[in-house]
Protein backbone atom coordinates (compact mmCIF):
# COMPACT_ATOMS: atom_id res chain seq x y z
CA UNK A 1 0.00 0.00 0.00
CA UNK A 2 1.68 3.02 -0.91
CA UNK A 3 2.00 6.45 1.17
CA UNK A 4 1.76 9.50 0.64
CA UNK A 5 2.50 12.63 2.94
CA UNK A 6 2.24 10.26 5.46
CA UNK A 7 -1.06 8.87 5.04
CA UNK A 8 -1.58 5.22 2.95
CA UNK A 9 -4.17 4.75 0.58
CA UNK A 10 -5.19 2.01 -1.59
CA UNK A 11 -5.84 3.75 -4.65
CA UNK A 12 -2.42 5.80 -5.30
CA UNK A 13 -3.91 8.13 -8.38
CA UNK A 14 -6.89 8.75 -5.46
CA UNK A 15 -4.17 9.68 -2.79
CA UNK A 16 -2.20 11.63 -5.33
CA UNK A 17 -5.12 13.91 -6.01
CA UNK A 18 -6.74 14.37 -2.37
CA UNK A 19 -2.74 15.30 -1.53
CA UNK A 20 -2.39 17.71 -4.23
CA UNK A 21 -5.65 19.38 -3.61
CA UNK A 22 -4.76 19.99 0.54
CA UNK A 23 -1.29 21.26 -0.98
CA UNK A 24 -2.97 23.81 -3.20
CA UNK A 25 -4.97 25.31 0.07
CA UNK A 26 -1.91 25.09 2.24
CA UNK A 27 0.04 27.21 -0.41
CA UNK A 28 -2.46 29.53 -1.75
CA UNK A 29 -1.54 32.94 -1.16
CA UNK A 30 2.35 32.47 -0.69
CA UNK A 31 5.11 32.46 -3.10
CA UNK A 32 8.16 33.66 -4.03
CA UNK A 33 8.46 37.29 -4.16
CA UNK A 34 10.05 37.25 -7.87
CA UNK A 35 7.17 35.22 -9.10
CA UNK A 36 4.48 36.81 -11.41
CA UNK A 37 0.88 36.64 -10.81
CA UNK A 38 0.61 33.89 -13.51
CA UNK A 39 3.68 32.25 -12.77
CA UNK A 40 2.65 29.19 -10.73
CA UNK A 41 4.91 26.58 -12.30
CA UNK A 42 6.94 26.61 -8.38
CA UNK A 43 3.34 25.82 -6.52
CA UNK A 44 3.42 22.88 -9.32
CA UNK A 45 6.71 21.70 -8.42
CA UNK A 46 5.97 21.40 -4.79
CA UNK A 47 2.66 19.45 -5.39
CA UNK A 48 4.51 16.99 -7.58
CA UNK A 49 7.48 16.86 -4.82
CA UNK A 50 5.45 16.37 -2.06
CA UNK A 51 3.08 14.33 -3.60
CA UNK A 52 5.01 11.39 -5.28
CA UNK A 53 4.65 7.84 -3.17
CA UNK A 54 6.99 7.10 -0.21
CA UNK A 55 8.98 4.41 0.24
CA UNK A 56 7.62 2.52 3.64
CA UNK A 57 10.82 0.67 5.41
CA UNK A 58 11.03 -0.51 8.82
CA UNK A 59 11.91 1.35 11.60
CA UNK A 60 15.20 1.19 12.10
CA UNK A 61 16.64 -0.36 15.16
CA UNK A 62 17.14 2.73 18.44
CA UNK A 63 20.24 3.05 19.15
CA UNK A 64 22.38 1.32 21.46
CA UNK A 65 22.76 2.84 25.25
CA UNK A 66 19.52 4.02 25.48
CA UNK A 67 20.23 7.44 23.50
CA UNK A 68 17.25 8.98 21.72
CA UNK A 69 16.97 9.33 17.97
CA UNK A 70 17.25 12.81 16.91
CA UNK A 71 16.72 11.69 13.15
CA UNK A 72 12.81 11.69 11.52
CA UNK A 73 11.93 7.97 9.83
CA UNK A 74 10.22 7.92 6.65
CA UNK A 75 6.95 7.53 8.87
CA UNK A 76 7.25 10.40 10.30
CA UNK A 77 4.85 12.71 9.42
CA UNK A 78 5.94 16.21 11.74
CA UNK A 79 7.39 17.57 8.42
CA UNK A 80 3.99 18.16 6.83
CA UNK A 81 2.51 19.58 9.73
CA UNK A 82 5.33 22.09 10.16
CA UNK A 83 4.75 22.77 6.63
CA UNK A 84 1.24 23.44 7.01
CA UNK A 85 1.80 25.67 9.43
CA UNK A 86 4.47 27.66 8.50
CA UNK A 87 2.17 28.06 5.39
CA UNK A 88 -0.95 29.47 6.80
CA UNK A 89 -1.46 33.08 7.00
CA UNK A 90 -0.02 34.54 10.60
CA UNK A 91 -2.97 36.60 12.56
CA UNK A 92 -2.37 40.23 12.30
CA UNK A 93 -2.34 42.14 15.80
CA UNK A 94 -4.86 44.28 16.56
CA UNK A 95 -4.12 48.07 15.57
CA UNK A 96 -3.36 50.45 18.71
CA UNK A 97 -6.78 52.22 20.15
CA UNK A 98 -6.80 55.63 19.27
CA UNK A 99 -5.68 58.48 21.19
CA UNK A 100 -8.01 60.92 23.12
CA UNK A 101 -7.42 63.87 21.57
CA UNK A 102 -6.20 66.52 24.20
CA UNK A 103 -7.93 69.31 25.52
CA UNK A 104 -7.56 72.95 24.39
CA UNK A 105 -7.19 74.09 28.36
CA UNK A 106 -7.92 78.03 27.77
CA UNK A 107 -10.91 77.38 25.62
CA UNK A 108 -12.26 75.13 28.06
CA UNK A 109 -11.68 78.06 31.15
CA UNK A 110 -13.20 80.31 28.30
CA UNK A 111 -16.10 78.80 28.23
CA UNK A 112 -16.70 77.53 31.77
CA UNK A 113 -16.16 81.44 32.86
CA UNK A 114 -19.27 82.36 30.51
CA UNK A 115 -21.57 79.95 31.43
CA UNK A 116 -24.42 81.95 33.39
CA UNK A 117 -25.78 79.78 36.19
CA UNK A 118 -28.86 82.47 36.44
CA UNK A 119 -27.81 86.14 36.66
CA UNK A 120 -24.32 85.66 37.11
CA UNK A 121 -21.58 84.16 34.73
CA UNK A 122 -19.34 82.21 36.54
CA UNK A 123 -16.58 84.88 35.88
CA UNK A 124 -18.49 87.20 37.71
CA UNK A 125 -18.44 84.30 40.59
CA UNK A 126 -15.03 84.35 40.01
CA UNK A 127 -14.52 88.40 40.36
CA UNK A 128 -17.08 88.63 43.56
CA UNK A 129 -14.83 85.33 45.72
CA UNK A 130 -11.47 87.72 44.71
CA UNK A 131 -13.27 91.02 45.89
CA UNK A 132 -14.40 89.22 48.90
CA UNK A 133 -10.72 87.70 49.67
CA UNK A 134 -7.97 89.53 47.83
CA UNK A 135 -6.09 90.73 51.46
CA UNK A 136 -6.73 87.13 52.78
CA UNK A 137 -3.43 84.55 52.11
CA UNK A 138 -2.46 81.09 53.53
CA UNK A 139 -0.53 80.59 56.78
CA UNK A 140 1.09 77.25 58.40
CA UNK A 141 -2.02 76.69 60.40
CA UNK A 142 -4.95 76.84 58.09
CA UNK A 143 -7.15 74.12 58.47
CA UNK A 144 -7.34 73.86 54.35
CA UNK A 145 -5.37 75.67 51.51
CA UNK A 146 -6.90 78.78 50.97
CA UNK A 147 -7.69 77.36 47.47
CA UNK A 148 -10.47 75.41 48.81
CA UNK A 149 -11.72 77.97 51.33
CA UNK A 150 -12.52 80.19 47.91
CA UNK A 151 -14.22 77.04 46.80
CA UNK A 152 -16.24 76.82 48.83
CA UNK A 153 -17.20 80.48 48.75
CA UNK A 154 -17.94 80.00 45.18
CA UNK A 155 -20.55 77.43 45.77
CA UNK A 156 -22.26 80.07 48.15
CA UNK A 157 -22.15 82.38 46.05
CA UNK A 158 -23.51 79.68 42.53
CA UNK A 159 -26.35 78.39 45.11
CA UNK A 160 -27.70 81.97 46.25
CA UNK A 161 -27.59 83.08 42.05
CA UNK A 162 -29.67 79.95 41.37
CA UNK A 163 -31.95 80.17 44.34
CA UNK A 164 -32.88 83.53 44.38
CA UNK A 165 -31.30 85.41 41.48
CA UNK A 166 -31.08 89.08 42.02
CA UNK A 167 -32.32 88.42 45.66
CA UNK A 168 -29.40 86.68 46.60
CA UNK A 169 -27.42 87.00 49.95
CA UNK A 170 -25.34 90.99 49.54
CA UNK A 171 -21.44 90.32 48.45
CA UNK A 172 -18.68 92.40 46.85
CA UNK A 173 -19.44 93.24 43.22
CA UNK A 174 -18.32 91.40 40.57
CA UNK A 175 -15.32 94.28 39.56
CA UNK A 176 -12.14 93.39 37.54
CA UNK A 177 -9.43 94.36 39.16
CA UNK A 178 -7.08 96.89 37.39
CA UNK A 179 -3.86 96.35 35.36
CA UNK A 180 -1.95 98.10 38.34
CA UNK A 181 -3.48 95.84 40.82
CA UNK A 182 -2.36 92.80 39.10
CA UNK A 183 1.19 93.91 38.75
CA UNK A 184 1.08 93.06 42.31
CA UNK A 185 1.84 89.52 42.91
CA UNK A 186 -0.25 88.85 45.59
CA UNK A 187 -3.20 90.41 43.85
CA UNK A 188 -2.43 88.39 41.08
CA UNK A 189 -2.18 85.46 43.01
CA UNK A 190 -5.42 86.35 44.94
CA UNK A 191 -7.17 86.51 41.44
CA UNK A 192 -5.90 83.63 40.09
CA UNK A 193 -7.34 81.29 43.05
CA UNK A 194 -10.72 83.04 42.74
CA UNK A 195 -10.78 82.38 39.01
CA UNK A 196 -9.94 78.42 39.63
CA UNK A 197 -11.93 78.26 42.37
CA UNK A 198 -15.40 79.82 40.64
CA UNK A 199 -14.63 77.13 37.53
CA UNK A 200 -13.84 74.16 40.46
CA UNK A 201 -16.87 74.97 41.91
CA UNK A 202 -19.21 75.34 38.70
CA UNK A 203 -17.84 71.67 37.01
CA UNK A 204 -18.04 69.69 40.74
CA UNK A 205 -20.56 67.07 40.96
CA UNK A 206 -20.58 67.79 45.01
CA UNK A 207 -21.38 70.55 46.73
CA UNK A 208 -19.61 70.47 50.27
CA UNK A 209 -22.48 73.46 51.80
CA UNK A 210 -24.83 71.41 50.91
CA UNK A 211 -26.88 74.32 49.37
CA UNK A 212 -25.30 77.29 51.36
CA UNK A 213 -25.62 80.74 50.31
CA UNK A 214 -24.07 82.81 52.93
CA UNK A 215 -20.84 83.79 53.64
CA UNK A 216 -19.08 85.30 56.62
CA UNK A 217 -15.81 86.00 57.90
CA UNK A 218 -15.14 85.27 61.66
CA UNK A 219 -12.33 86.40 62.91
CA UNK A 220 -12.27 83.58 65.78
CA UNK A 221 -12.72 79.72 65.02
CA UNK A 222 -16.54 80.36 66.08
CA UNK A 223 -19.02 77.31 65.59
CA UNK A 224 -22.51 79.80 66.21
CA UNK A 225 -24.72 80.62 63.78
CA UNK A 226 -24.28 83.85 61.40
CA UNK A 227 -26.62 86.55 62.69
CA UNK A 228 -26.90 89.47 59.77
CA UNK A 229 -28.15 92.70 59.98
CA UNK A 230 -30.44 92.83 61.78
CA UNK A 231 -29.81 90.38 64.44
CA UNK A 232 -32.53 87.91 64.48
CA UNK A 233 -31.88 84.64 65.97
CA UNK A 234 -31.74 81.98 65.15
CA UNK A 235 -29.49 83.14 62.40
CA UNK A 236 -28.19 80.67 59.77
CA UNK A 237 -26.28 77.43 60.41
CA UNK A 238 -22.74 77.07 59.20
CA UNK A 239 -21.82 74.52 56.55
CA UNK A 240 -18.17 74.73 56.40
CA UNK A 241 -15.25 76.41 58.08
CA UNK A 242 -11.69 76.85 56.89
CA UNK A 243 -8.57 78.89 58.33
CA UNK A 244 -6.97 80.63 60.14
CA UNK A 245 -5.59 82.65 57.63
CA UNK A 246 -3.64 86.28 57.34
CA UNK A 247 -5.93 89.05 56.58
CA UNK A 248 -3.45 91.94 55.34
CA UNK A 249 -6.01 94.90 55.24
CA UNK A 250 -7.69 95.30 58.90
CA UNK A 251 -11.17 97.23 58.94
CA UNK A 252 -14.34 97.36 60.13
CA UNK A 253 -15.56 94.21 58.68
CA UNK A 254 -12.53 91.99 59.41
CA UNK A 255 -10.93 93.78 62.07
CA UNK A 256 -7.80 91.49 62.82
CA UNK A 257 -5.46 90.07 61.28
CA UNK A 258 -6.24 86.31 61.76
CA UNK A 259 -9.56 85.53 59.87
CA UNK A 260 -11.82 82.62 59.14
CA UNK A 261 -13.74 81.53 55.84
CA UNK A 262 -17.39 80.37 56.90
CA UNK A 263 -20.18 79.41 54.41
CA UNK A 264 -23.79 79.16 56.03
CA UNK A 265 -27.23 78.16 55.26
């Protein structure tokens, strides 16, 4: 019975032609790089090579000592499958994910400081937190960066617009500072925190007043309720508390130096 590829069959034309056929699939696709498209005569070859019956011979004896046999016997049939599958199309990796394109950072600030939440923008936010807090700066013993004390301001200030619009709790206007107050660098400073802090405040998803919309500035770490003008108790919780920090303009309304950012009810 003759073999060929490593498989016998009975009828040897049969064999050749079921052999020659799974040689055409294995190769289709691949050949030399110098061949033409209807140059196939080197896919022919290999069918005819590969295809012709084997000579089946014993095994021949193992070798003495117990040694293994490196060499491949004519019934060995690991040749074709390497040759199958060094013949079949590799898979091709996946292409890299795209990358998020980046984000134009002053357009987005641009845009964020004119949103209106009702009658003000959120730059105005932004110019009434610096009015209210330009003389105020951080010292070793605040509680929280000053950063997040104007933060928190900011939300006051968003929650009374949207609450009660014009009718909102009295602040500082909403005034740009001028060229020769910014050449000073810690009114510059001061403005630059109250700008971040009205855009924190505007894209957070919390709210740490929890709906405040007052504001006042203690000038002791005082838990009581704020009592405005004029005077009724009970007055207005607080929400949060942050400080001590400096105060570097002493008046009537902060009159010390060490002073205390509240937000109330």
């Amino acid at each position: 019975m003759p073999m060929i590829n490593g498989r016998y069959y009975m009828n040897p034309g049969y064999g050749r032609a079921l052999e020659r056929a799974r040689l055409a699939e294995a190769f289709r696709g691949t050949r030399p790089a110098d061949a033409s498209d209807e140059d196939e005569s080197w896919t022919n070859d290999a069918i005819n090579y590969f295809t012709q019956p084997q000579r089946v011979s014993p095994d021949p004896d193992p070798p003495q000592g117990g040694g293994s046999q490196s060499a491949k016997g004519p019934d060995d049939t690991s040749w074709w499958d390497e040759l199958i599958n060094a013949a079949r199309p590799k898979p091709v990796p996946p292409p890299p994910a795209p990358q998020a394109p980046g984000v134009n950072q002053d357009a987005l600030e641009q845009s964020v400081d004119q949103s209106r939440n009702r009658t003000l923008t959120n730059h105005d936010v932004g110019l009434i937190v610096f009015q209210e807090t330009k003389s105020f700066s951080n010292r070793p013993d605040s509680s929280h960066p000053i950063d997040i004390a104007r933060e928190n301001l900011a939300h006051a200030v968003i929650n009374g617009d949207l609450k009660q619009g014009y009718a909102r709790p009295r602040t500082a206007g909403a005034i740009e500072p001028s060229d020769e107050e910014l050449r000073n660098p810690a009114v510059r400073a001061a403005y630059e925190s109250s700008m971040r802090a009205a855009r924190r405040a505007y894209l957070s998803p919390t709210d740490p007043t929890n709906g405040g919309i007052h504001m006042y500035f203690p000038t002791t770490p005082t838990q009581e309720n704020f009592l405005p003008k004029p005077y009724n108790p009970p007055g207005y919780g607080i929400k949060t508390r942050a400080g001590p920090y400096n105060n570097s303009f002493v008046n009537r309304d902060v009159p010390s130096h060490n002073v205390y950012l509240n937000t109330y009810e």
